[in-house]
N, C-alpha and C. Protein backbone atom coordinates (compact mmCIF):
# COMPACT_ATOMS: atom_id res chain seq x y z
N UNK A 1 12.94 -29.27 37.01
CA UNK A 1 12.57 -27.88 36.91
C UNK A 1 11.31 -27.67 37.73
N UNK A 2 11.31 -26.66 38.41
CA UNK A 2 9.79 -26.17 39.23
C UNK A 2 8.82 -25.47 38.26
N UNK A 3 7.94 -25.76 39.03
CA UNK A 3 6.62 -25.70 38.64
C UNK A 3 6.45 -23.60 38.03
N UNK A 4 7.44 -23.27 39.34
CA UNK A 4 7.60 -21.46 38.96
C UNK A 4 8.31 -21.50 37.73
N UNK A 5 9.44 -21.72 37.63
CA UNK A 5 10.16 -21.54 36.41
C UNK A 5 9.10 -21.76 35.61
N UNK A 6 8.55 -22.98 35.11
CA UNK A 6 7.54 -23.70 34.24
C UNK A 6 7.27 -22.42 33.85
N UNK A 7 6.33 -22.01 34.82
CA UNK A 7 5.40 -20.68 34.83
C UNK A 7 5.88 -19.81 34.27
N UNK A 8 6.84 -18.98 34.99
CA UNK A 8 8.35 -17.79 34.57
C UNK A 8 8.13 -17.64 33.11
N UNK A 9 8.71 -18.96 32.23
CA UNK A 9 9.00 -19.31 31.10
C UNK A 9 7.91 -19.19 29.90
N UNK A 10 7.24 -19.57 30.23
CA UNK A 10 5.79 -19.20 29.95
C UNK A 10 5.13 -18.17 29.54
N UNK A 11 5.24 -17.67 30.77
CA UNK A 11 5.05 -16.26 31.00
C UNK A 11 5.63 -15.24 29.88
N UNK A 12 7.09 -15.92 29.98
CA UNK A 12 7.60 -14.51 29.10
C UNK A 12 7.81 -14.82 27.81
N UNK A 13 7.33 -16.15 27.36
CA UNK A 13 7.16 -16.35 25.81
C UNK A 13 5.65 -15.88 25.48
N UNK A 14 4.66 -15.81 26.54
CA UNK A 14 3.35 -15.38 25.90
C UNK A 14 3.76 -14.04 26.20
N UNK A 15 4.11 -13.40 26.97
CA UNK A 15 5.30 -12.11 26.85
C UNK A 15 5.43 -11.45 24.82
N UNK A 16 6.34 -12.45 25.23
CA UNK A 16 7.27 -11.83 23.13
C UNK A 16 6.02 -12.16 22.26
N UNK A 17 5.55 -13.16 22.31
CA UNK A 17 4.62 -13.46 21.35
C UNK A 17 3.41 -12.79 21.38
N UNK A 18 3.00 -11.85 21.97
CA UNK A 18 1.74 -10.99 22.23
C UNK A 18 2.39 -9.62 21.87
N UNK A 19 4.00 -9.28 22.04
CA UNK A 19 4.78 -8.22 21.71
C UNK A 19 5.24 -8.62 20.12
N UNK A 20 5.12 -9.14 19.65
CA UNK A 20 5.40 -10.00 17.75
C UNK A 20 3.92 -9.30 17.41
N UNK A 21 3.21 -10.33 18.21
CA UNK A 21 1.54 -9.60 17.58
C UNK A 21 0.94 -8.32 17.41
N UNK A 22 1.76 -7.70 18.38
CA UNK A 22 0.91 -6.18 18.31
C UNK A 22 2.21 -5.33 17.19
N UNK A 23 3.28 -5.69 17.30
CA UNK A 23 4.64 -4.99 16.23
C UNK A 23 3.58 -4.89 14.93
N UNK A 24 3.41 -6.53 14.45
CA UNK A 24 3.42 -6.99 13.45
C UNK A 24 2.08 -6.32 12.79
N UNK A 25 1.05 -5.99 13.33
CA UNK A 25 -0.24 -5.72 13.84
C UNK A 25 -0.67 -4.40 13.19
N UNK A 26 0.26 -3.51 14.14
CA UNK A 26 0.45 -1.86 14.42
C UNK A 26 0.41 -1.35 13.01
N UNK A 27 -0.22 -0.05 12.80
CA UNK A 27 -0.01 0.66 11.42
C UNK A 27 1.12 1.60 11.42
N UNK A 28 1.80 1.18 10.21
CA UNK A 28 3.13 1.76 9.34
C UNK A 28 2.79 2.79 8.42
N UNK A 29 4.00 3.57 8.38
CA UNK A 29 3.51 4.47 6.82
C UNK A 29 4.23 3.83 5.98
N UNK A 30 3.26 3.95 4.69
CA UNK A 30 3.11 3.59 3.72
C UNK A 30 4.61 3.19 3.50
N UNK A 31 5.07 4.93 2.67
CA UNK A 31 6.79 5.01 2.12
C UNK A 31 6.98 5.56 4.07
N UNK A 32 8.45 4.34 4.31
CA UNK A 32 8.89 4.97 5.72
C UNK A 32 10.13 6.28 5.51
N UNK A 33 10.37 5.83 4.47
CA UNK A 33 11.74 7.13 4.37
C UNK A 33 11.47 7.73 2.39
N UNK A 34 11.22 9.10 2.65
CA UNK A 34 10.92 9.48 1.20
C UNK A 34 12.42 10.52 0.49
N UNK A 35 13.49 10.32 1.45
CA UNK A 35 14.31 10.84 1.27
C UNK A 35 14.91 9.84 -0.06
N UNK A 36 14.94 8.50 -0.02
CA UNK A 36 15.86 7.72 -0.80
C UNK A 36 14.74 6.86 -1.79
N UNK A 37 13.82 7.25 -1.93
CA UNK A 37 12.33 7.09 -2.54
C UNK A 37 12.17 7.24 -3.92
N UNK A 38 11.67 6.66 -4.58
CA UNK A 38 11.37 7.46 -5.77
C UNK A 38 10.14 6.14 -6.17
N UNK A 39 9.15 6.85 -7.22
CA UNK A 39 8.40 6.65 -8.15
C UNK A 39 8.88 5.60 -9.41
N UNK A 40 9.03 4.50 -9.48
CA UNK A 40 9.30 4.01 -10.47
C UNK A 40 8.02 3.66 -11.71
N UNK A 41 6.66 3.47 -11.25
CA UNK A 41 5.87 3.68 -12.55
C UNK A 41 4.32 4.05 -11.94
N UNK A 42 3.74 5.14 -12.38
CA UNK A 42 2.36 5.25 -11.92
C UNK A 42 1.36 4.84 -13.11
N UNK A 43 0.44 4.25 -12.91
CA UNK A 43 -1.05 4.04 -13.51
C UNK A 43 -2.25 3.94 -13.14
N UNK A 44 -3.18 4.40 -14.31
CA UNK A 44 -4.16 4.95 -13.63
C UNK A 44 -5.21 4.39 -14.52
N UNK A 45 -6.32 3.41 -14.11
CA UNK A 45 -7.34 3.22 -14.68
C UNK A 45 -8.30 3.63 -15.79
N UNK A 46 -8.35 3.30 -17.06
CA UNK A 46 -8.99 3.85 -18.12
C UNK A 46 -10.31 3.40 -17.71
N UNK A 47 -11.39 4.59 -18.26
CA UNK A 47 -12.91 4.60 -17.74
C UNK A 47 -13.48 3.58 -19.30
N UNK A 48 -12.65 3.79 -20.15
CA UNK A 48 -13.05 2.61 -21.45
C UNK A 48 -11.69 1.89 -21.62
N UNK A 49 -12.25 0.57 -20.87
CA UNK A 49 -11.04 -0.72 -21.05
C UNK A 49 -10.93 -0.66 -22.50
N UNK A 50 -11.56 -0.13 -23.55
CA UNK A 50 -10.74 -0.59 -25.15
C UNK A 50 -9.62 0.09 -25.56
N UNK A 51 -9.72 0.62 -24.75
CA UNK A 51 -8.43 1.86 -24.70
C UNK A 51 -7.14 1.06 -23.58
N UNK A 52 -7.10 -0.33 -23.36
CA UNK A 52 -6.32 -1.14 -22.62
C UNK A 52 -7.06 -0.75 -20.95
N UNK A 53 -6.15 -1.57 -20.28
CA UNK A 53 -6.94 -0.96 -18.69
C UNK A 53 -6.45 -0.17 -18.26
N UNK A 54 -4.82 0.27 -18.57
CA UNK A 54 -4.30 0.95 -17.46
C UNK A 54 -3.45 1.94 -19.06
N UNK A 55 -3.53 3.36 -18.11
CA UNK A 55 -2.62 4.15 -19.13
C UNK A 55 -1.49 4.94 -17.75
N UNK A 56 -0.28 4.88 -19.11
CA UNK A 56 0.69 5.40 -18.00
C UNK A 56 0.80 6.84 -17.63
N UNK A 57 0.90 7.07 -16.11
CA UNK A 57 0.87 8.84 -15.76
C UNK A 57 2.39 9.31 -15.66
N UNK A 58 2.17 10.31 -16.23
CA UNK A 58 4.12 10.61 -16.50
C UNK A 58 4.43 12.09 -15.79
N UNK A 59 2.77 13.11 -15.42
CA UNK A 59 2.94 14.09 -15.02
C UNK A 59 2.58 14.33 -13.48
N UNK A 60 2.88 14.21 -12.77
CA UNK A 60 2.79 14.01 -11.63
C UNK A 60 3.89 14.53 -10.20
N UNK A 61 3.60 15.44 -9.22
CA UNK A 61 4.92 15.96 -8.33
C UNK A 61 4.85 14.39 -7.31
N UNK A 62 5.84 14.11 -7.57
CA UNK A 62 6.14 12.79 -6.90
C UNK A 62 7.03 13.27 -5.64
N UNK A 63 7.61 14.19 -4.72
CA UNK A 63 7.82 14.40 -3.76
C UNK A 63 6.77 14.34 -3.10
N UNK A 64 5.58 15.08 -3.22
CA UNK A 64 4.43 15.24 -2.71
C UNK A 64 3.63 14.41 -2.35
N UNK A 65 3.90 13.03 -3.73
CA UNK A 65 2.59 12.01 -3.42
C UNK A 65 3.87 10.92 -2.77
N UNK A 66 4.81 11.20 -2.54
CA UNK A 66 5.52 10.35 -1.60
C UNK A 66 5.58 10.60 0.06
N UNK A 67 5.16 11.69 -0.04
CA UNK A 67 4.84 12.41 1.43
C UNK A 67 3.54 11.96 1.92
N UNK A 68 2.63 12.31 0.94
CA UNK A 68 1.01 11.71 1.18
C UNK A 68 1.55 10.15 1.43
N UNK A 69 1.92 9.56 0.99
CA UNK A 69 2.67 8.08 1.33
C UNK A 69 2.91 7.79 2.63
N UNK A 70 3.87 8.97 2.84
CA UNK A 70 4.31 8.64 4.13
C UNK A 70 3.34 9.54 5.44
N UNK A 71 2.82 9.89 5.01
CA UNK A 71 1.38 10.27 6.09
C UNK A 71 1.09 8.90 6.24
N UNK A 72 0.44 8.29 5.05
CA UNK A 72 -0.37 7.19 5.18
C UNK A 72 -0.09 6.16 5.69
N UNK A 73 -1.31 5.41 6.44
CA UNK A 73 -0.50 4.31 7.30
C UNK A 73 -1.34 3.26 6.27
N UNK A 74 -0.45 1.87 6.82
CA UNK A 74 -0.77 0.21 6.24
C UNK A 74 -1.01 -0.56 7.28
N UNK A 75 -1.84 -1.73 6.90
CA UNK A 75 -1.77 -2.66 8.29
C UNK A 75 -1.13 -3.81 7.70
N UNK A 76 -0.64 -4.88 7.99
CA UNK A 76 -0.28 -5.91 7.63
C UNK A 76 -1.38 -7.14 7.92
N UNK A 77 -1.96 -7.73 7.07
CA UNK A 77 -3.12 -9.06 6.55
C UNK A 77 -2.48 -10.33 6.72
N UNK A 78 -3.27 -11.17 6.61
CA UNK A 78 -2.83 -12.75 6.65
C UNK A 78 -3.69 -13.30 5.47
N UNK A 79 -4.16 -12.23 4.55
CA UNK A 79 -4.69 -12.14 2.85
C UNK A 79 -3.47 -12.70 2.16
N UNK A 80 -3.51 -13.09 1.32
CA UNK A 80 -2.38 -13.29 0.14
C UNK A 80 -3.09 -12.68 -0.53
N UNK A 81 -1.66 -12.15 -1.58
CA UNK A 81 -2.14 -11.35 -2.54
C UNK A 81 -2.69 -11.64 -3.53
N UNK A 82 -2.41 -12.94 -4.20
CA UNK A 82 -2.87 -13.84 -5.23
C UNK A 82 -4.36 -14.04 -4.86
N UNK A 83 -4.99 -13.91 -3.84
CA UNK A 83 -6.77 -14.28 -3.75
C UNK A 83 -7.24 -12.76 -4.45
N UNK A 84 -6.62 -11.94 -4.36
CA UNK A 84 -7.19 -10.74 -5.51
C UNK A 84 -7.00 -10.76 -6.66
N UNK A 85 -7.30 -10.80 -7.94
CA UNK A 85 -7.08 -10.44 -8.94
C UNK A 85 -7.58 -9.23 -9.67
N UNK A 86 -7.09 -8.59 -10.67
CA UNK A 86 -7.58 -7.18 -10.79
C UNK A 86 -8.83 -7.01 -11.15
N UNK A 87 -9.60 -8.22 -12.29
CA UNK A 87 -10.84 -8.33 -12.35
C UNK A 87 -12.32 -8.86 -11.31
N UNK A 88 -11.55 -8.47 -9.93
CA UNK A 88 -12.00 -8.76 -8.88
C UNK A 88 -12.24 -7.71 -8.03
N UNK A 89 -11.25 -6.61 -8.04
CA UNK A 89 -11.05 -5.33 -7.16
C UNK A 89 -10.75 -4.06 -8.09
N UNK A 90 -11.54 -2.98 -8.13
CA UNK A 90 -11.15 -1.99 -8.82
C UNK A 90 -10.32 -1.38 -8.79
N UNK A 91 -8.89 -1.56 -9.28
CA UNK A 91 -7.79 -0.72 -8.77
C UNK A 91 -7.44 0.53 -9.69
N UNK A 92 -8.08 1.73 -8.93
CA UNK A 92 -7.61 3.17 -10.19
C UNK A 92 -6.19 3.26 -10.17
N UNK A 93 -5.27 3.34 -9.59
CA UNK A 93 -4.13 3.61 -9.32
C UNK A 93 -3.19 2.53 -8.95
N UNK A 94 -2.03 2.40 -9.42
CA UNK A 94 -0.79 1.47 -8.81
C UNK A 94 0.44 2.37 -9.10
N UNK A 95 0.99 2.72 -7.96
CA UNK A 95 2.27 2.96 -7.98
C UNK A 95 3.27 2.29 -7.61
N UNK A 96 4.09 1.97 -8.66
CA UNK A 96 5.53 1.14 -7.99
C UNK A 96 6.29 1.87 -7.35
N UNK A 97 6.64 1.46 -6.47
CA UNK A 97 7.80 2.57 -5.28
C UNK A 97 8.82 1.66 -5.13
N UNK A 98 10.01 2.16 -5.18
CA UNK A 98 11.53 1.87 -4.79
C UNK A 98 11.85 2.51 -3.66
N UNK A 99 12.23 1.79 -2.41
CA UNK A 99 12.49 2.18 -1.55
C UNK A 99 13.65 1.43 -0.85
N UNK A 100 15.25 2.32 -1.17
CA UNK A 100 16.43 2.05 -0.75
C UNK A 100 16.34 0.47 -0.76
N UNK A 101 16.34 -0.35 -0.19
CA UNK A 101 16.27 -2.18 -0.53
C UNK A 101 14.88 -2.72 -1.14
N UNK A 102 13.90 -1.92 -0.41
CA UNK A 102 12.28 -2.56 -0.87
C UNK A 102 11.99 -1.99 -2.18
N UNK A 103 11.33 -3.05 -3.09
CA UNK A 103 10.51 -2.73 -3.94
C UNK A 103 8.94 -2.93 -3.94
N UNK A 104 8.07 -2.17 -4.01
CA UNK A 104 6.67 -2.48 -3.58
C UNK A 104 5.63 -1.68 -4.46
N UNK A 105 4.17 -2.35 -4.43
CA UNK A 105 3.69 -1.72 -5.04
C UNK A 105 2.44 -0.77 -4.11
N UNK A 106 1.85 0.08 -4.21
CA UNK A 106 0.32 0.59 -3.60
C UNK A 106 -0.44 0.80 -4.52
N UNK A 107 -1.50 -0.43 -4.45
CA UNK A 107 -3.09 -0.15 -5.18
C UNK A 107 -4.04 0.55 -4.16
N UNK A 108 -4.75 1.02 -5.26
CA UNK A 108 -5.52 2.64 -4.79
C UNK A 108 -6.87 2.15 -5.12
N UNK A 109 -7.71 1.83 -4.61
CA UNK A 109 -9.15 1.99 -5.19
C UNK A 109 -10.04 1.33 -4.48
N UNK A 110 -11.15 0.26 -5.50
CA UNK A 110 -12.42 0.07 -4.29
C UNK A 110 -11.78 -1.01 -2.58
N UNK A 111 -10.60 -1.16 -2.93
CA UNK A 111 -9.76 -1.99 -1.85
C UNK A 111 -8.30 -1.27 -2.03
N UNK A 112 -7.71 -0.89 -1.09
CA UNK A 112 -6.49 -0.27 -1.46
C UNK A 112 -5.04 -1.46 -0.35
N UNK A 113 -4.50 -1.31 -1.32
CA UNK A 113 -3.46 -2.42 -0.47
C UNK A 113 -1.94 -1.97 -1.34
N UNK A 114 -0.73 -2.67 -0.09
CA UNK A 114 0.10 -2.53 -0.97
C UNK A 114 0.98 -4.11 -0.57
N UNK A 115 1.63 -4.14 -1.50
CA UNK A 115 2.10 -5.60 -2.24
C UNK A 115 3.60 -5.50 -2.12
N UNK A 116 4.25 -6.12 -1.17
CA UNK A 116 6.10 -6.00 -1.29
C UNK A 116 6.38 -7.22 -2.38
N UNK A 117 7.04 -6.94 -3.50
CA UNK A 117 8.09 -8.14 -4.04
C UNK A 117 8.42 -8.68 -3.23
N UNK A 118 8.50 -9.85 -3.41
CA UNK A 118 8.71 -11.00 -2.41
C UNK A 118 7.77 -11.25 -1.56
N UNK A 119 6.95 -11.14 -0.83
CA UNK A 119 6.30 -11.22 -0.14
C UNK A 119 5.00 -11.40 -0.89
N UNK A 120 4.27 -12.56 0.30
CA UNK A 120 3.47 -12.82 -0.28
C UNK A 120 2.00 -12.26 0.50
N UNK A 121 1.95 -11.53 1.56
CA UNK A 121 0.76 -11.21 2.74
C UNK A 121 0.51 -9.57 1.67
N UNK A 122 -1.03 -9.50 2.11
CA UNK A 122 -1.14 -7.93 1.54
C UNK A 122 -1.10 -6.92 2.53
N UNK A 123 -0.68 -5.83 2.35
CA UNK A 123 -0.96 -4.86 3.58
C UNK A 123 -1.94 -3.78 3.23
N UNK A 124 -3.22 -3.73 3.97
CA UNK A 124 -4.22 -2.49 3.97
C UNK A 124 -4.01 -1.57 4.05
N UNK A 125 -3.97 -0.43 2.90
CA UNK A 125 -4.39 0.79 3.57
C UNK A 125 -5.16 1.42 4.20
N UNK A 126 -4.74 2.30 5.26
CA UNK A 126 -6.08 2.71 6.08
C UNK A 126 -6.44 3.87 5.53
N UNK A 127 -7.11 4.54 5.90
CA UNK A 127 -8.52 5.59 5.40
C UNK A 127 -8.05 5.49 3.76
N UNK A 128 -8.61 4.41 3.43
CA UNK A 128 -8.36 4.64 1.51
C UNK A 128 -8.57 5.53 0.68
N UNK A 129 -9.80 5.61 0.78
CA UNK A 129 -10.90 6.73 -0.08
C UNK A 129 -10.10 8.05 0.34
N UNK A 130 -9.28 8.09 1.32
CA UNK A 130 -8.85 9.91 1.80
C UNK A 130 -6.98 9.55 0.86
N UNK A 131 -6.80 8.57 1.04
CA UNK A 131 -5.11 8.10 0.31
C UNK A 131 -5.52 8.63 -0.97
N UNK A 132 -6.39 7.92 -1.81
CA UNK A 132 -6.80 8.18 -3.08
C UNK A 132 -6.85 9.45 -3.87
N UNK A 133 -7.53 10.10 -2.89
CA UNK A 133 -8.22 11.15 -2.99
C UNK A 133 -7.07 12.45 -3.09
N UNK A 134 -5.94 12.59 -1.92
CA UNK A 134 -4.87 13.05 -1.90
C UNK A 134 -3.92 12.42 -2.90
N UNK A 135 -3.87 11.54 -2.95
CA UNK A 135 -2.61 11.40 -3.87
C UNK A 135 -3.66 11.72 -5.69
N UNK A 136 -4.77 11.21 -6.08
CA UNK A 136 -5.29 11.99 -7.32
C UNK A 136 -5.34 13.52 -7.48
N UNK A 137 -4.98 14.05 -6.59
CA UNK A 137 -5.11 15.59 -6.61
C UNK A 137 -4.11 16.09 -7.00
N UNK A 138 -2.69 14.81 -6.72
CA UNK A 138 -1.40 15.89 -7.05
C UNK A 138 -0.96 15.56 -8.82
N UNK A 139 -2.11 14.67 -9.18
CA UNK A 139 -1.98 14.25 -10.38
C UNK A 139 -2.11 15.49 -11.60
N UNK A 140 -1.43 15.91 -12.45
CA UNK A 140 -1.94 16.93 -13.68
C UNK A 140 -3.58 16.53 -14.20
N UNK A 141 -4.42 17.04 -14.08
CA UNK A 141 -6.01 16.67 -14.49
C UNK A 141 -5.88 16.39 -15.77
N UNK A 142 -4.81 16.83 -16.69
CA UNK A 142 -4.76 16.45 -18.52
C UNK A 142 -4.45 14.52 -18.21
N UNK A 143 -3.45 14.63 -17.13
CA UNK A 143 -3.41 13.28 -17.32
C UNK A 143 -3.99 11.83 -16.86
N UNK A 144 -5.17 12.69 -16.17
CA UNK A 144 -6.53 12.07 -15.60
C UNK A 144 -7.84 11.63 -17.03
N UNK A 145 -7.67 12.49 -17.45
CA UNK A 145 -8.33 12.62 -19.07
C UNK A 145 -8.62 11.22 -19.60
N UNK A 146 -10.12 10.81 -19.56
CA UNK A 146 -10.06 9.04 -19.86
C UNK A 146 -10.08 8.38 -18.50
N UNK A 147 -9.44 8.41 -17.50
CA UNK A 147 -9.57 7.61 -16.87
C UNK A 147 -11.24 7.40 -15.61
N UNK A 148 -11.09 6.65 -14.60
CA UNK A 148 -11.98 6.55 -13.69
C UNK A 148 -12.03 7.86 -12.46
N UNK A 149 -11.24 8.11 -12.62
CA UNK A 149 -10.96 9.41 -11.94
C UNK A 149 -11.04 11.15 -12.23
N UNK A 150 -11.32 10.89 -13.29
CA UNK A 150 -11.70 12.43 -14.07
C UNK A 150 -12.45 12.67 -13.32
N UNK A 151 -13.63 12.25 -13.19
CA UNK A 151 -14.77 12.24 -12.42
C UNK A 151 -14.74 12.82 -11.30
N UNK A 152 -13.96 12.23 -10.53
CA UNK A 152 -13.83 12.30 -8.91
C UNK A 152 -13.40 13.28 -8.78
């Protein structure tokens, strides 16, 4: 084989592999399709853990905060998710989302990430504090009542 080919070959594997890196890289929204979407459980941080940590939100327009979803973009980490634990990162919010094959979760708070079943890498949300912020707004305020977020 010549020395060009060598090269050629080369070439176009640091090619794909610099095109893997930037795919893999690039920011996604959150929910990609909110048509086949749904909400399977929201919670929301109690401001007095004796009251447990998390209470469940049941009132909520979930078209809306699936849209804010899909505004929102993620990056994909080389974090595992297991180096966080919850008594580590303040998470006000977790929503489980079902999405047509994926099941996943998005934590909301002083680190916002979201977590695919199965998978073990975390993915960042970007502008957090503005994700948060929009998706607590479409929340009923009765059912904010107690939590870390009344406040806000």
């Amino acid at each position: 084989m010549s020395v060009e080919k060598i090269w050629l070959k080369a070439g176009v594997l640091a090619v794909v592999v610099i095109g893997v890196i930037v795919y893999w890289s690039s920011p996604k929204p959150i929910v990609s399709d909110t048509e086949d979407t749904w909400i399977g459980m929201f919670l929301a941080r109690n401001a007095d853990e004796t009251e447990g940590l998390y209470k469940f939100v049941e009132n909520f327009d979930e078209q809306a905060i699936l849209d804010v979803l899909h505004k929102a973009k993620q990056r994909q980490t080389l974090y595992n998710y297991q180096m966080y634990l919850s008594h580590q990162v303040d998470i006000d919010l977790i929503i489980s989302v079902h999405e047509k094959e994926k099941n996943y979760e998005v934590h909301l708070g002083s680190e916002s990430f979201v977590f695919y079943s199965g998978g073990d890498f975390k993915h960042w949300v970007l502008d957090q504090e503005q994700v948060l912020r929009d998706v607590a707004a479409l929340i009923d305020p009765e059912e904010l009542k107690g939590t870390v977020l009344e406040q806000k």
